[in-house]
C-alpha atoms as a PDB file:
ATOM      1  CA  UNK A   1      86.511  96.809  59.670  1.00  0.00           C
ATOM      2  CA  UNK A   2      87.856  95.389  62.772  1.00  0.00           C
ATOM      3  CA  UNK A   3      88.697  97.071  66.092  1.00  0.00           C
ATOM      4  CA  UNK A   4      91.169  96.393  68.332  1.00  0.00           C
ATOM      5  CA  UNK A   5      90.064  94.524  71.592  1.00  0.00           C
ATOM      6  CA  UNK A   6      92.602  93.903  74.374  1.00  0.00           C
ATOM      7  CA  UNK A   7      90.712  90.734  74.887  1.00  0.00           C
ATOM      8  CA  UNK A   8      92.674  89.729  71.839  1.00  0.00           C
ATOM      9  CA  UNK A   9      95.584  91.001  72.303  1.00  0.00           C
ATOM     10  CA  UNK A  10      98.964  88.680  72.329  1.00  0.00           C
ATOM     11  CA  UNK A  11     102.033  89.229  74.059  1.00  0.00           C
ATOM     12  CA  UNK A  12     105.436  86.893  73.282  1.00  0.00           C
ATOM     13  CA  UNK A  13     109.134  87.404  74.977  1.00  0.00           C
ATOM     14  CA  UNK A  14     112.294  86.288  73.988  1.00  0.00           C
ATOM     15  CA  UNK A  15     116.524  86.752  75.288  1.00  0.00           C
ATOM     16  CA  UNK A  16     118.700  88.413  72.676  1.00  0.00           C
ATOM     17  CA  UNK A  17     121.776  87.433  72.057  1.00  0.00           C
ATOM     18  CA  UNK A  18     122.387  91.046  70.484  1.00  0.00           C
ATOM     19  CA  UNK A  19     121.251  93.883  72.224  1.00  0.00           C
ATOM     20  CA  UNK A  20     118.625  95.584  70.331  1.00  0.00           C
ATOM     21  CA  UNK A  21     118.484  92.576  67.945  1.00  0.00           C
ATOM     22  CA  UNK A  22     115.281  90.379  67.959  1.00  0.00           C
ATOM     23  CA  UNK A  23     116.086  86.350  67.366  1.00  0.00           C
ATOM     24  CA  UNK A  24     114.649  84.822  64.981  1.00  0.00           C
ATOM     25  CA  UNK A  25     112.718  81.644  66.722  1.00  0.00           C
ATOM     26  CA  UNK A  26     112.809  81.203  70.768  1.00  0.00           C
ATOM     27  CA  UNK A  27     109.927  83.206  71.668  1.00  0.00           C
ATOM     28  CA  UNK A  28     107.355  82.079  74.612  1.00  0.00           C
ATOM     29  CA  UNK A  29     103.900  83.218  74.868  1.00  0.00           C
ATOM     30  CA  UNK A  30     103.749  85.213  78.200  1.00  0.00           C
ATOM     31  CA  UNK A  31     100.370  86.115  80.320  1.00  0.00           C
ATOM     32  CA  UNK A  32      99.812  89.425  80.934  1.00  0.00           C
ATOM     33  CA  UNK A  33      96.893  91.523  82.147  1.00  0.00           C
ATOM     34  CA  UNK A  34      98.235  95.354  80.807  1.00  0.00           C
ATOM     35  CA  UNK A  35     101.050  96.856  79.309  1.00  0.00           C
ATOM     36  CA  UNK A  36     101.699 100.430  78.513  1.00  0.00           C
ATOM     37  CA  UNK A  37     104.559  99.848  76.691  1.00  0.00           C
ATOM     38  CA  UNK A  38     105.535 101.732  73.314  1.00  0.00           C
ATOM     39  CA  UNK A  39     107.475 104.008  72.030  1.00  0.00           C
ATOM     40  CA  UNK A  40     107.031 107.771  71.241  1.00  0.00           C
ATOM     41  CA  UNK A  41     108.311 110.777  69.423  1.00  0.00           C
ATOM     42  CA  UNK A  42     107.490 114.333  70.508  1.00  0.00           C
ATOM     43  CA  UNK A  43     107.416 117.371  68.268  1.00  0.00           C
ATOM     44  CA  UNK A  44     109.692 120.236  69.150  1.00  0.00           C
ATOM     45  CA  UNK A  45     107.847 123.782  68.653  1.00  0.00           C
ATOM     46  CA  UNK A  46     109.200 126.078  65.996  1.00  0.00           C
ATOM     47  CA  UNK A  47     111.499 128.990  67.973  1.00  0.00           C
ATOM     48  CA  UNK A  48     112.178 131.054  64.570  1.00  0.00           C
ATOM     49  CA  UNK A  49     110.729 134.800  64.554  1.00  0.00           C
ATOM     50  CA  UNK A  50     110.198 136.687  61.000  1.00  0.00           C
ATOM     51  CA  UNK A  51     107.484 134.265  59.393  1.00  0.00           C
ATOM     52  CA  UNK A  52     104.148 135.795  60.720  1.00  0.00           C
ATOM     53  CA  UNK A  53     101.916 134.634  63.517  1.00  0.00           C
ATOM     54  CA  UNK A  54     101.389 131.176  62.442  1.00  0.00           C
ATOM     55  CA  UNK A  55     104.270 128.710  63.523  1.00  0.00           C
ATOM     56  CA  UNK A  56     106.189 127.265  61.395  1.00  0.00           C
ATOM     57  CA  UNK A  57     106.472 122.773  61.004  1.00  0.00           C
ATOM     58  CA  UNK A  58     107.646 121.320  64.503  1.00  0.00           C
ATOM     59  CA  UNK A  59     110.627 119.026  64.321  1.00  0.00           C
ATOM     60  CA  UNK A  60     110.904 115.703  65.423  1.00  0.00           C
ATOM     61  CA  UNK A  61     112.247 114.894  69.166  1.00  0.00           C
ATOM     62  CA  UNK A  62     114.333 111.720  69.982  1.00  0.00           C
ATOM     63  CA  UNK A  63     112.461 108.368  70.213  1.00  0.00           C
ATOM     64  CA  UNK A  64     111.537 107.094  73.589  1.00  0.00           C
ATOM     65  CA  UNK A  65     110.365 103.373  74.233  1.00  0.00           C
ATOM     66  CA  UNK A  66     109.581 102.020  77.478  1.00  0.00           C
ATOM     67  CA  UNK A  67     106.365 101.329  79.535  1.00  0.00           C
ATOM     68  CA  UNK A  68     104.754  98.678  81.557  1.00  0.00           C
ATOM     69  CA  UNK A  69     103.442  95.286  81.937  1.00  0.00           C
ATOM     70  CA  UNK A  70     101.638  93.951  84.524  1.00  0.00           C
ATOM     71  CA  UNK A  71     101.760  90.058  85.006  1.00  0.00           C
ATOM     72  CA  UNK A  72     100.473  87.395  87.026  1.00  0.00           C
ATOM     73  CA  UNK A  73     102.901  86.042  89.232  1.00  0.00           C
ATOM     74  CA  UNK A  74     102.685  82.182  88.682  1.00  0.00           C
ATOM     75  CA  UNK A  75     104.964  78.988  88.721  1.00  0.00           C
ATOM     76  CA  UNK A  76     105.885  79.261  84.970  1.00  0.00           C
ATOM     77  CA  UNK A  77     106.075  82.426  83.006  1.00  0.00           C
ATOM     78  CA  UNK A  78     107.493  84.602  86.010  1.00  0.00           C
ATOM     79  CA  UNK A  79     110.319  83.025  86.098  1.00  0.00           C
ATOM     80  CA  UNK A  80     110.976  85.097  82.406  1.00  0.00           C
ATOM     81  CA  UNK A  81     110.980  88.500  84.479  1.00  0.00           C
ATOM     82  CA  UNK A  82     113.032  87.142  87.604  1.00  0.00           C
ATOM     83  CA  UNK A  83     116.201  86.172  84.871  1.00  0.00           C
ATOM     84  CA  UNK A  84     115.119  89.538  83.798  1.00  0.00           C
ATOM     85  CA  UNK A  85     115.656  91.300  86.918  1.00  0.00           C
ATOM     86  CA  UNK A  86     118.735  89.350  88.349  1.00  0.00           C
ATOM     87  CA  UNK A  87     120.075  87.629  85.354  1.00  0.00           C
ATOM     88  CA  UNK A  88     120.242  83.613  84.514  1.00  0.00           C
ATOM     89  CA  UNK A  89     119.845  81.465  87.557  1.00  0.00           C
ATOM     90  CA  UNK A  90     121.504  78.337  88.364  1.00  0.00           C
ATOM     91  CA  UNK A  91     119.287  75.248  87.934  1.00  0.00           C
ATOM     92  CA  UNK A  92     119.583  71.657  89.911  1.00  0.00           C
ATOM     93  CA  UNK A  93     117.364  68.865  89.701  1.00  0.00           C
ATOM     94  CA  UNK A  94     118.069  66.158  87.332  1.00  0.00           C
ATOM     95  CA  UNK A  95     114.412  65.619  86.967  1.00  0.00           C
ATOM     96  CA  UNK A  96     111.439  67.942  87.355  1.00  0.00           C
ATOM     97  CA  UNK A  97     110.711  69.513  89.942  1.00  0.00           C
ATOM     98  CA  UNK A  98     114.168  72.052  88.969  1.00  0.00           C
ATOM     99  CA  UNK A  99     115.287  74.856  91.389  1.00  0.00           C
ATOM    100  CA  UNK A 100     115.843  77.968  89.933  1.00  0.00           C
ATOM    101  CA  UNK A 101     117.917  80.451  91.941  1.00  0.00           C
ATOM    102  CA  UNK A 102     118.299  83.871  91.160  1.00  0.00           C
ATOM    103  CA  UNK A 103     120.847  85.870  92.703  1.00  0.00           C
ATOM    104  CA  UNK A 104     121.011  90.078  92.741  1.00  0.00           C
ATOM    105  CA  UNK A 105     124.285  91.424  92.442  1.00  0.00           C
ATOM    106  CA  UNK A 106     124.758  90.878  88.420  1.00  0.00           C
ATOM    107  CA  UNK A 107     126.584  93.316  86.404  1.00  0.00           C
ATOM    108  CA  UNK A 108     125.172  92.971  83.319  1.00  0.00           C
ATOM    109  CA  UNK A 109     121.439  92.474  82.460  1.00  0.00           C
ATOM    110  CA  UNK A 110     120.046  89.880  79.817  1.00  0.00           C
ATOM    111  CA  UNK A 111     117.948  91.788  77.197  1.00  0.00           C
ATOM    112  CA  UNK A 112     115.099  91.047  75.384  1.00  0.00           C
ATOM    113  CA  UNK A 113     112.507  91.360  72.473  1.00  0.00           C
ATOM    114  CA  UNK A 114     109.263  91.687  73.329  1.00  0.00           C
ATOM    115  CA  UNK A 115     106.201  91.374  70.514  1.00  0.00           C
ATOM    116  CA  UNK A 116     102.535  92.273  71.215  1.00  0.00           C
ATOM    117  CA  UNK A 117     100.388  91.639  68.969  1.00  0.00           C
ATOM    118  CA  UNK A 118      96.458  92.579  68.107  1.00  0.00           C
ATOM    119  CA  UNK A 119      95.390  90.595  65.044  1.00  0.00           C
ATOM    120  CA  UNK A 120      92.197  92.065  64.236  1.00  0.00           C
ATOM    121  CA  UNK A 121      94.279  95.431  62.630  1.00  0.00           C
ATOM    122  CA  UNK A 122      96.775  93.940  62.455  1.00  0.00           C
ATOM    123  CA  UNK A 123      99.268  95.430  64.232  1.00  0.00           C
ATOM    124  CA  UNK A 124     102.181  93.273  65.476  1.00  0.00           C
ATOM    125  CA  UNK A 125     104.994  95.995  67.675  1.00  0.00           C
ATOM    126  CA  UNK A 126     108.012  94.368  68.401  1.00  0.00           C
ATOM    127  CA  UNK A 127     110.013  96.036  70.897  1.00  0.00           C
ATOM    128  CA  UNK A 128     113.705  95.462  71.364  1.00  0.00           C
ATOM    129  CA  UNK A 129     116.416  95.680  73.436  1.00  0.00           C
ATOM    130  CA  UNK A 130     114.103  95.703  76.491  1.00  0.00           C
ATOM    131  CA  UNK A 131     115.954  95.527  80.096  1.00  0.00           C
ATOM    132  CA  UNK A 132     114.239  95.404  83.228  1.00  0.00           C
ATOM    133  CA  UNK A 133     114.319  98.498  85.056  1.00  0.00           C
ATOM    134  CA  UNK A 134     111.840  97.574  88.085  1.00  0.00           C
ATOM    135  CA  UNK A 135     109.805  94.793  89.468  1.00  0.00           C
ATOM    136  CA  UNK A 136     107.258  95.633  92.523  1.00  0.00           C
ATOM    137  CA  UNK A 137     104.047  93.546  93.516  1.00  0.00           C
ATOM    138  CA  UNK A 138     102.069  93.575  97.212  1.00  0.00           C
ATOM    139  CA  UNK A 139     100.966  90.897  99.210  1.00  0.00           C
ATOM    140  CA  UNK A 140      97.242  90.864 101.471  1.00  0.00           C
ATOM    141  CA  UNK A 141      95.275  88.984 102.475  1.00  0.00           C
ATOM    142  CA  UNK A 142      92.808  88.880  99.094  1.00  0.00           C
ATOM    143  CA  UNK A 143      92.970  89.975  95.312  1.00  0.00           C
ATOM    144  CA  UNK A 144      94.470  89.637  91.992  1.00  0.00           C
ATOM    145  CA  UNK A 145      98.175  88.689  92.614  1.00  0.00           C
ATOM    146  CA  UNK A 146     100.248  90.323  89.821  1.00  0.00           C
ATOM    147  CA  UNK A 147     103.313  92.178  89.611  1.00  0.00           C
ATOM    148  CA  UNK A 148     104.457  95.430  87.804  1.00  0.00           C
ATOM    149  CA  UNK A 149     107.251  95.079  85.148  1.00  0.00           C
ATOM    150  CA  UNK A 150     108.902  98.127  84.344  1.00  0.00           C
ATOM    151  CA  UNK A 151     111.067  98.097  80.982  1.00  0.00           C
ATOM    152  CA  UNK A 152     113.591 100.406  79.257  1.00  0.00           C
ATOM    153  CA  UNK A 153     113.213  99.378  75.692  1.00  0.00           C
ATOM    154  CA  UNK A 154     115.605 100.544  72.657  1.00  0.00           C
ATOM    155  CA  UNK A 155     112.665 100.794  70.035  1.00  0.00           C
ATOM    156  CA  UNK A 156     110.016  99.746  68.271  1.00  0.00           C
ATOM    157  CA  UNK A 157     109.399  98.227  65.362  1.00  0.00           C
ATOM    158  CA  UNK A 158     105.562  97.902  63.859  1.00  0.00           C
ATOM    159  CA  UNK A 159     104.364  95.067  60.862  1.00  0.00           C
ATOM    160  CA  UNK A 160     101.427  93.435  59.700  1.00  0.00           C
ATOM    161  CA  UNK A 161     102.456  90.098  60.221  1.00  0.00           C
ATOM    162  CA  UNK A 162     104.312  88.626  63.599  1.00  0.00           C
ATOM    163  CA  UNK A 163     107.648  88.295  63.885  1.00  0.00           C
ATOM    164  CA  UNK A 164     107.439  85.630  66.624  1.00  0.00           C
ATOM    165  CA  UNK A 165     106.591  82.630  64.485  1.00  0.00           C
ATOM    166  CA  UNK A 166     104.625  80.200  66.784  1.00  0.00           C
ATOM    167  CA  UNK A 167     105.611  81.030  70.308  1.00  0.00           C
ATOM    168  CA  UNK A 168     105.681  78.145  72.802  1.00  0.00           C
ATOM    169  CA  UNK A 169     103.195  78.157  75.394  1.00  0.00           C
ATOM    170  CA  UNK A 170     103.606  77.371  78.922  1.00  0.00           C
ATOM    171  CA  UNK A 171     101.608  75.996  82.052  1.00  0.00           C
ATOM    172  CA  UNK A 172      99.763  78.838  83.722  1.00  0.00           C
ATOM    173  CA  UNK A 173      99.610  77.637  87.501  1.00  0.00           C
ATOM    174  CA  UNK A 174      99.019  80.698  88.938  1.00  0.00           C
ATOM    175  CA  UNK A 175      99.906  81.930  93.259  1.00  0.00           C
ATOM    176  CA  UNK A 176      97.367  83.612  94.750  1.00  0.00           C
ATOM    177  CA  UNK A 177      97.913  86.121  98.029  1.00  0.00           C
ATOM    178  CA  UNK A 178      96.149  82.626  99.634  1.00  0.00           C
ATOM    179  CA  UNK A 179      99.581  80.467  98.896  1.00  0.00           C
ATOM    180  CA  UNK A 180     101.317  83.777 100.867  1.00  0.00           C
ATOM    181  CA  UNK A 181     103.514  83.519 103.401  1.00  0.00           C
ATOM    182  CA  UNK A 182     106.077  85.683 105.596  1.00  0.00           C
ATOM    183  CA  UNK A 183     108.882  84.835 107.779  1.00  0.00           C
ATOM    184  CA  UNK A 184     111.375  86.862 109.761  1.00  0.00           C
ATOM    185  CA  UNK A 185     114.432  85.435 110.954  1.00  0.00           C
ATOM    186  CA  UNK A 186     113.156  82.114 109.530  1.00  0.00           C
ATOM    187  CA  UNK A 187     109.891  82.403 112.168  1.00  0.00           C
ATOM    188  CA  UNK A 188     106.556  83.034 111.039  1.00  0.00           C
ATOM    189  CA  UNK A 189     105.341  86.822 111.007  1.00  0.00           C
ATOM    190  CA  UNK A 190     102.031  87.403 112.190  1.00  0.00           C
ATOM    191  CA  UNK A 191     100.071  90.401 112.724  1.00  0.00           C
ATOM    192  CA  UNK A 192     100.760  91.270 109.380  1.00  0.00           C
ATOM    193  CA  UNK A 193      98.390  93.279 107.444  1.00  0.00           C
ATOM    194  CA  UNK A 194      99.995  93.676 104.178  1.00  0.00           C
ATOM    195  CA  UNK A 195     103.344  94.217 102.251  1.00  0.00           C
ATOM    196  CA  UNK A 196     105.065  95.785  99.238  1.00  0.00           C
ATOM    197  CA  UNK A 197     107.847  94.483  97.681  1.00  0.00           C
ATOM    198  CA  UNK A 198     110.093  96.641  94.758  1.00  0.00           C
ATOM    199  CA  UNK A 199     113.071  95.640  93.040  1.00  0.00           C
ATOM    200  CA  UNK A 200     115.032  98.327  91.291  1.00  0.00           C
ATOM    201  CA  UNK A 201     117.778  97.903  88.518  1.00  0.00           C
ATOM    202  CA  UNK A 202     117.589 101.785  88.323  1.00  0.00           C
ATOM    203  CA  UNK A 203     119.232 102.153  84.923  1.00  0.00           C
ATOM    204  CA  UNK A 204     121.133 104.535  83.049  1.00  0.00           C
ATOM    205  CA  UNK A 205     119.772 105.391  79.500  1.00  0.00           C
ATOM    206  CA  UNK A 206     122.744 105.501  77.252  1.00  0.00           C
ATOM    207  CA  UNK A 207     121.299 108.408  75.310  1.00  0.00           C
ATOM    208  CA  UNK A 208     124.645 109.127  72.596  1.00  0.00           C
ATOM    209  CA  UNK A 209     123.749 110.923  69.251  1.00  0.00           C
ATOM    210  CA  UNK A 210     121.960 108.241  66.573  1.00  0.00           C
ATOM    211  CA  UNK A 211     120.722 108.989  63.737  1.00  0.00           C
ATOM    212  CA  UNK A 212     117.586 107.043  64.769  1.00  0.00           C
ATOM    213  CA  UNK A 213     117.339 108.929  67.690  1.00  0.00           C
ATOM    214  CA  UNK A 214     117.281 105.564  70.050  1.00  0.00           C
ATOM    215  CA  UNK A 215     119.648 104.462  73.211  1.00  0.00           C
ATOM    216  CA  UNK A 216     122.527 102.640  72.690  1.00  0.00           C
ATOM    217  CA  UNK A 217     121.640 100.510  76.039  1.00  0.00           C
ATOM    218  CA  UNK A 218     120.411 100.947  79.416  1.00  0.00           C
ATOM    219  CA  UNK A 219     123.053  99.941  81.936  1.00  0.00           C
ATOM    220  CA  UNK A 220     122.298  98.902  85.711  1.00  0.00           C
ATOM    221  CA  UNK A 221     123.167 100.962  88.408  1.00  0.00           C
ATOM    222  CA  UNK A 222     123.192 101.111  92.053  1.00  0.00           C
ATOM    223  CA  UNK A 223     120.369  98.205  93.060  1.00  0.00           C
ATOM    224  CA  UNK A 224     117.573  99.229  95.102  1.00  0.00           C
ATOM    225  CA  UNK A 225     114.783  96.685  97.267  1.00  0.00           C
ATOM    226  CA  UNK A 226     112.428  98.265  99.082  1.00  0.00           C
ATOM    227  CA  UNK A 227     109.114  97.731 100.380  1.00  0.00           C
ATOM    228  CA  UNK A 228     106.741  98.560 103.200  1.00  0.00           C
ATOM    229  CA  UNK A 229     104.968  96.403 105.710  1.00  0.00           C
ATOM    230  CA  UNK A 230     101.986  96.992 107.696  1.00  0.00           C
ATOM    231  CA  UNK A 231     101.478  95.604 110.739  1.00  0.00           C
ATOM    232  CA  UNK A 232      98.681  95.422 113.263  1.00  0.00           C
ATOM    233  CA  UNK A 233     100.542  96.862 117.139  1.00  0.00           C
ATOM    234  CA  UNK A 234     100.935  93.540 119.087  1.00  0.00           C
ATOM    235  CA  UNK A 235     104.609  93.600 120.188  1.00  0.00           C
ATOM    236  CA  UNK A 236     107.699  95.515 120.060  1.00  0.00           C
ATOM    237  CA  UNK A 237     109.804  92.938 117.984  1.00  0.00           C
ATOM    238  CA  UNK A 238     110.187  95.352 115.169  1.00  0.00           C
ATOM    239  CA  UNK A 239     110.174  98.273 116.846  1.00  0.00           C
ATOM    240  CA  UNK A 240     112.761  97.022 118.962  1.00  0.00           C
ATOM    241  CA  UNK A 241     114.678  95.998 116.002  1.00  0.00           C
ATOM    242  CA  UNK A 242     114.303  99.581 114.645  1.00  0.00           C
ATOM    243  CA  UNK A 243     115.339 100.846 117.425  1.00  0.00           C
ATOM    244  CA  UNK A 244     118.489  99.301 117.510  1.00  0.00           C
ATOM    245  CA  UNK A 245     119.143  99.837 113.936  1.00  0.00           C
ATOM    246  CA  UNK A 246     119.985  95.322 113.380  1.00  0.00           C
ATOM    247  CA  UNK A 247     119.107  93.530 109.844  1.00  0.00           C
ATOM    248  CA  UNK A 248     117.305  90.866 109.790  1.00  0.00           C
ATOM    249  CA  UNK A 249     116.113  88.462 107.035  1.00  0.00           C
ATOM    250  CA  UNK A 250     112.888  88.032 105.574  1.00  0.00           C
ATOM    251  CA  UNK A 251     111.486  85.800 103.317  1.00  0.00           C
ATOM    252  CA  UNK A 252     107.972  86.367 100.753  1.00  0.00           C
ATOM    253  CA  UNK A 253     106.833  83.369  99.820  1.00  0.00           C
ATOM    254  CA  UNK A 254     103.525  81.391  98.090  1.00  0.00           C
ATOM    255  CA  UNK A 255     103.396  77.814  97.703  1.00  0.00           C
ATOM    256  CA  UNK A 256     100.795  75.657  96.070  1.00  0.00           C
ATOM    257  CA  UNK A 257      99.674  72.573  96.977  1.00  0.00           C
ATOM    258  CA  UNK A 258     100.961  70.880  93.716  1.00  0.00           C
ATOM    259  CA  UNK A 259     104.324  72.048  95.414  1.00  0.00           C
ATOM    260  CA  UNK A 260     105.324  74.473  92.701  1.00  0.00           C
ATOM    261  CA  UNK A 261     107.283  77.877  94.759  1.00  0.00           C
ATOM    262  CA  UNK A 262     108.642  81.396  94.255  1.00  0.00           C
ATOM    263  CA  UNK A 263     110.626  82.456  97.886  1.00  0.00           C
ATOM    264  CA  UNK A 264     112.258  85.812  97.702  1.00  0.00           C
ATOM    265  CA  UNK A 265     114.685  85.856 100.730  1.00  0.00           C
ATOM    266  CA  UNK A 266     115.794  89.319 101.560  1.00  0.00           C
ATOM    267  CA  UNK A 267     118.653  88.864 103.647  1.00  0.00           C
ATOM    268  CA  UNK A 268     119.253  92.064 105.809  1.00  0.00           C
ATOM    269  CA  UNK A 269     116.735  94.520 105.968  1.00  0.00           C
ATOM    270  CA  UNK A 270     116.571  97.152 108.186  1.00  0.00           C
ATOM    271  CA  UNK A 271     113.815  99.037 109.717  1.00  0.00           C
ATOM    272  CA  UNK A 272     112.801 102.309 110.278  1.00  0.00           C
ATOM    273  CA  UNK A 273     111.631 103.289 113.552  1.00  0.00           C
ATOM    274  CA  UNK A 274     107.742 104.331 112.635  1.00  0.00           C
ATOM    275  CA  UNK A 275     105.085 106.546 114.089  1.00  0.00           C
ATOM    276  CA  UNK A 276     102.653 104.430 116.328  1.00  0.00           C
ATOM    277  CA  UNK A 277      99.122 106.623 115.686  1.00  0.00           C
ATOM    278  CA  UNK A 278      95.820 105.965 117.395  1.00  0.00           C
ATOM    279  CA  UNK A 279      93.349 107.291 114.729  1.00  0.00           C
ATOM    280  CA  UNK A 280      90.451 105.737 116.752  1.00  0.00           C
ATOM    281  CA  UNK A 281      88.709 102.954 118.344  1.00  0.00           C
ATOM    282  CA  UNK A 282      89.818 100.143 116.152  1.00  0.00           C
ATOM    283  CA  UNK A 283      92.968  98.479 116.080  1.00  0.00           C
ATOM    284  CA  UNK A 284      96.726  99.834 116.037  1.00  0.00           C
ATOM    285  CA  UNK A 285      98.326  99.666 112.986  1.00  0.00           C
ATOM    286  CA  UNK A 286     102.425 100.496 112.110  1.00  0.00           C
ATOM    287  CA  UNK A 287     103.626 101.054 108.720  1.00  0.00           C
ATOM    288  CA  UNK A 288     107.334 100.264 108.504  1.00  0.00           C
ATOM    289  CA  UNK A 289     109.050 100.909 105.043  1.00  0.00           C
ATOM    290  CA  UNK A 290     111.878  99.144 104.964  1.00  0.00           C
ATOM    291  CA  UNK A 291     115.228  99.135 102.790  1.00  0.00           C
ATOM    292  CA  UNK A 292     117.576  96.051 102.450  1.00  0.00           C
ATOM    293  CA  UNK A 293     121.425  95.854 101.508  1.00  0.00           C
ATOM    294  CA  UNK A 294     123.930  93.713 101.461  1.00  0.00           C
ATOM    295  CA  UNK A 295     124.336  91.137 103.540  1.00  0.00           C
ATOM    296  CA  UNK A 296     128.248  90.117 104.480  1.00  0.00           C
ATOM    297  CA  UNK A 297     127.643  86.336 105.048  1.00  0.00           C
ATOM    298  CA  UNK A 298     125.568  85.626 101.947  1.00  0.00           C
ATOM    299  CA  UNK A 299     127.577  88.345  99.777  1.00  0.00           C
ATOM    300  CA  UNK A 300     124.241  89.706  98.294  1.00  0.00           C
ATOM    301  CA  UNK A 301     120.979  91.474  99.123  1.00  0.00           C
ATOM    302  CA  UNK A 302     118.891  89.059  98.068  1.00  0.00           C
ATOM    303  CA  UNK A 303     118.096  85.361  96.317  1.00  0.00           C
ATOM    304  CA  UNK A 304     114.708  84.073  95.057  1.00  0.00           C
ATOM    305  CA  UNK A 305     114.038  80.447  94.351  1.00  0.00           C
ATOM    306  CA  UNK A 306     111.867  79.399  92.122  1.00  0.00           C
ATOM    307  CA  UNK A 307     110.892  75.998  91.936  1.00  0.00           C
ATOM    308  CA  UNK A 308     108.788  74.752  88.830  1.00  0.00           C
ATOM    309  CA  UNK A 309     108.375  71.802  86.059  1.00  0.00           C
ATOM    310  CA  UNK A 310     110.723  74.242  83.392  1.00  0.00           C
ATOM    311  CA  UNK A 311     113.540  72.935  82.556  1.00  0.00           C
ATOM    312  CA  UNK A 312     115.726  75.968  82.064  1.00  0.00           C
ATOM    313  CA  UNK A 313     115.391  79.548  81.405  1.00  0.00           C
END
């Protein structure tokens, strides 16, 4: 009999039109390198008194589906979780290369189906109605680039066979922290020992009373980005800027040399005025975590721009 191997495993996404509906063709073969998401049912102890010691059968608790999935962040396939996290983006280019921009700010949320697959049981899970609930990744200096996905699914739904037909497979051209690059006010920022980036939907389970026990949807709230940079003591710039409690704008960005982009521009963040330590004989270091918010002039926190060989998404 065969076992399950993660080396094996498959992962496909597709947009619903219905919430909590899976399409029936559309779906795209998406790298990943782990996912913790499922769904699971509790069971509720028995409270009743006059049967003896032993406890009577437990009952059944509501489903709850969600999890994670951590991806690569490349040219191609992240562009999937950015229309995830912000909505559809509006394309230009006649011809390829096309400019994706994604704006924050959306009201609603595109949903989607997600399927993962291991063939050797075979188990095929599809899990729909998934919305986007958080996106973080860092950037240094070396490493594995990927990002964390964080999804609110409805349910899940488990066959023998796929449900995703043939899903169509993309380019992998994958960033690396090498293509990495910051900029602050739209100058270079140096001294920079490493950064986190997280984008937050932070959304509200709909949890009425099904007879499934599932959601009715997950609605998005108040956004959130947030991050942290670390920085080795060599001015005051952003201490300074701390101080005096000004935005400024930032931009994360990697670039290949084929010319394929992703450029998150965060356009006011502020600063908190940090701690400066000496822990020893090596170099200063200053940890600022930062929050961002609306900015007045662009009339949203942030845009990223993703620029690629895909035609739409």
């Amino acid at each position: 009999m065969a076992r399950a191997q993660g080396a094996r495993a498959q992962m496909a996404l597709a947009f619903e039109t219905v919430y909590g509906t899976p399409p029936a063709s559309g779906f795209t073969k998406m790298p990943f390198a782990s996912t913790t998401l499922g769904a699971e049912q509790p069971l509720l102890n028995s409270e009743l008194l006059g049967y003896g010691r032993d406890p009577l059968a437990p009952i059944k608790d509501a489903v709850t589906a969600d999890g994670d999935v951590v991806v690569p962040l490349d040219a191609e396939a992240f562009g999937f979780w950015l229309k995830a996290a912000f909505g559809a983006p509006t394309t230009t280019g006649a011809e390829a290369p096309y400019s994706h921009e994604f704006q924050s700010g959306s009201w609603t949320l595109p949903s989607m189906s997600i399927e993962t697959g291991m063939p050797e049981v075979p188990r095929y899970a599809m899990y729909s109605g998934c919305v986007l609930d958080q996106i973080t990744w860092q950037m240094q200096r070396s490493g594995l680039l990927t990002a964390t996905a964080r999804l609110v699914a409805q349910g899940e739904t488990v066959g023998t066979t796929t449900s995703a037909g043939t899903p169509a497979a993309l380019e992998l051209k994958r960033f690396g922290h090498f293509n990495g690059a910051i900029t602050r006010n739209g100058s270079a920022l140096g001294n920079v020992v490493s950064a986190e980036i997280t984008y937050a939907n932070n959304l509200d389970r709909i949890e009425t009373i099904r007879s499934d026990g599932r959601i009715d949807g997950a609605d998005p709230s108040i956004a959130s980005l947030t991050g942290r940079i670390e920085v080795r003591f060599a001015d005051q710039t952003l201490v300074t800027q701390a101080i005096d409690g000004d935005p400024c704008e930032m931009e994360f960005a990697y670039v290949l040399p084929s010319g394929e982009s992703l450029r998150l521009t965060v356009h006011a963040v502020y600063l908190p005025r940090p701690r400066i330590e000496i822990s020893g004989p090596q170099g200063v270091q200053a940890t600022f975590d930062w929050q961002a918010a609306r900015d007045s002039v662009a009339g949203r926190m942030c845009t990223a721009t993703l620029v690629n060989d895909v035609e739409t998404y």
